[in-house]
Protein backbone atom coordinates (compact mmCIF):
# COMPACT_ATOMS: atom_id res chain seq x y z
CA UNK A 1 0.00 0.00 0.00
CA UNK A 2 1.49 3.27 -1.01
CA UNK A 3 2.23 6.01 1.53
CA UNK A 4 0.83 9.63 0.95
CA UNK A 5 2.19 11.84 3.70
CA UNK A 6 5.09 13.27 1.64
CA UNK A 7 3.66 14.18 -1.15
CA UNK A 8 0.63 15.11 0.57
CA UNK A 9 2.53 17.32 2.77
CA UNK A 10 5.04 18.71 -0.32
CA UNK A 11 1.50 19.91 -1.67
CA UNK A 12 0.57 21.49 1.03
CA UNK A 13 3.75 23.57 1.54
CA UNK A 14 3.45 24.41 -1.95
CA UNK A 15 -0.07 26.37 -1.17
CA UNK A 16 1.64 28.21 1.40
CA UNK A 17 0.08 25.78 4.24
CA UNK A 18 1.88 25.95 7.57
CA UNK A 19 2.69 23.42 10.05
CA UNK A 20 1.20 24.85 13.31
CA UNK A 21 1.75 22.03 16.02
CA UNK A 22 1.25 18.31 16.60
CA UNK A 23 -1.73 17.03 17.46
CA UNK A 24 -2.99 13.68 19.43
CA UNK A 25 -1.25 10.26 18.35
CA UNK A 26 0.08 10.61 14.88
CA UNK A 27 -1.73 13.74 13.85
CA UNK A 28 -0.71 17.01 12.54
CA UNK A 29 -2.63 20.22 12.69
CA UNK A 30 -2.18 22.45 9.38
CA UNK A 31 -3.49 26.00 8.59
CA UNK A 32 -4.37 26.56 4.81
CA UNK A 33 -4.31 30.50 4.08
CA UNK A 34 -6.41 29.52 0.90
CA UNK A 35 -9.88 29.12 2.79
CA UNK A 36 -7.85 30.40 6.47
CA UNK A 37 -9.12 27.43 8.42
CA UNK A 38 -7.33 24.65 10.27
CA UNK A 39 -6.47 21.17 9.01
CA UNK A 40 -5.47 17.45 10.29
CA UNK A 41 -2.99 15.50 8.44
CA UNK A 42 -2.56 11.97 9.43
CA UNK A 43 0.74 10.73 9.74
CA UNK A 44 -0.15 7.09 8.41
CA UNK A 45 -2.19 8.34 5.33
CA UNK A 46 -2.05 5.48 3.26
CA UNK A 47 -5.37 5.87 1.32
CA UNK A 48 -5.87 8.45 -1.73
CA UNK A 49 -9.47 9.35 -0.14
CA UNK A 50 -7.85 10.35 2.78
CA UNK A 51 -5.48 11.87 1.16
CA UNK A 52 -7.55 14.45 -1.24
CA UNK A 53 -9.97 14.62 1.59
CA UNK A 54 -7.10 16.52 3.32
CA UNK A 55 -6.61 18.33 0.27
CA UNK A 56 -10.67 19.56 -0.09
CA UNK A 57 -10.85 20.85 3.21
CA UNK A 58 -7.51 22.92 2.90
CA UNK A 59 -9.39 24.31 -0.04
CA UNK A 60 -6.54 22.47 -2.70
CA UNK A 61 -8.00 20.63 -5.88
CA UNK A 62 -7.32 16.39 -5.58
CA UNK A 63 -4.28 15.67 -6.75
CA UNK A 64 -4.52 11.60 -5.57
């Protein structure tokens, strides 16, 4: 099964997302200044839904 994190997390850096803290177990807690709210990257993202899910709510187009 293919691992998303990196790329999912080079994407977000590309929009200008910042890493803001860690959150509980293997979670990270993003902030997207395209739609200015707050997102939470798994760690272990190892499915594309997941993945673009991510994406949709920091306001990015799928890219999985």
């Amino acid at each position: 099964m293919a691992d998303f994190y990196r790329d999912l997390v080079a994407i977000l850096r590309e929009h200008g997302c910042k890493l803001v803290r860690q959150g509980k177990g293997s979670h990270e807690i993003w902030f997207s200044p395209v739609n200015e709210r707050y997102v939470t990257v798994p760690r272990s993202t190892k499915s594309r839904h997941t993945a673009n899910e991510v994406l949709k709510q920091a306001g990015l187009p799928k890219a999985f």
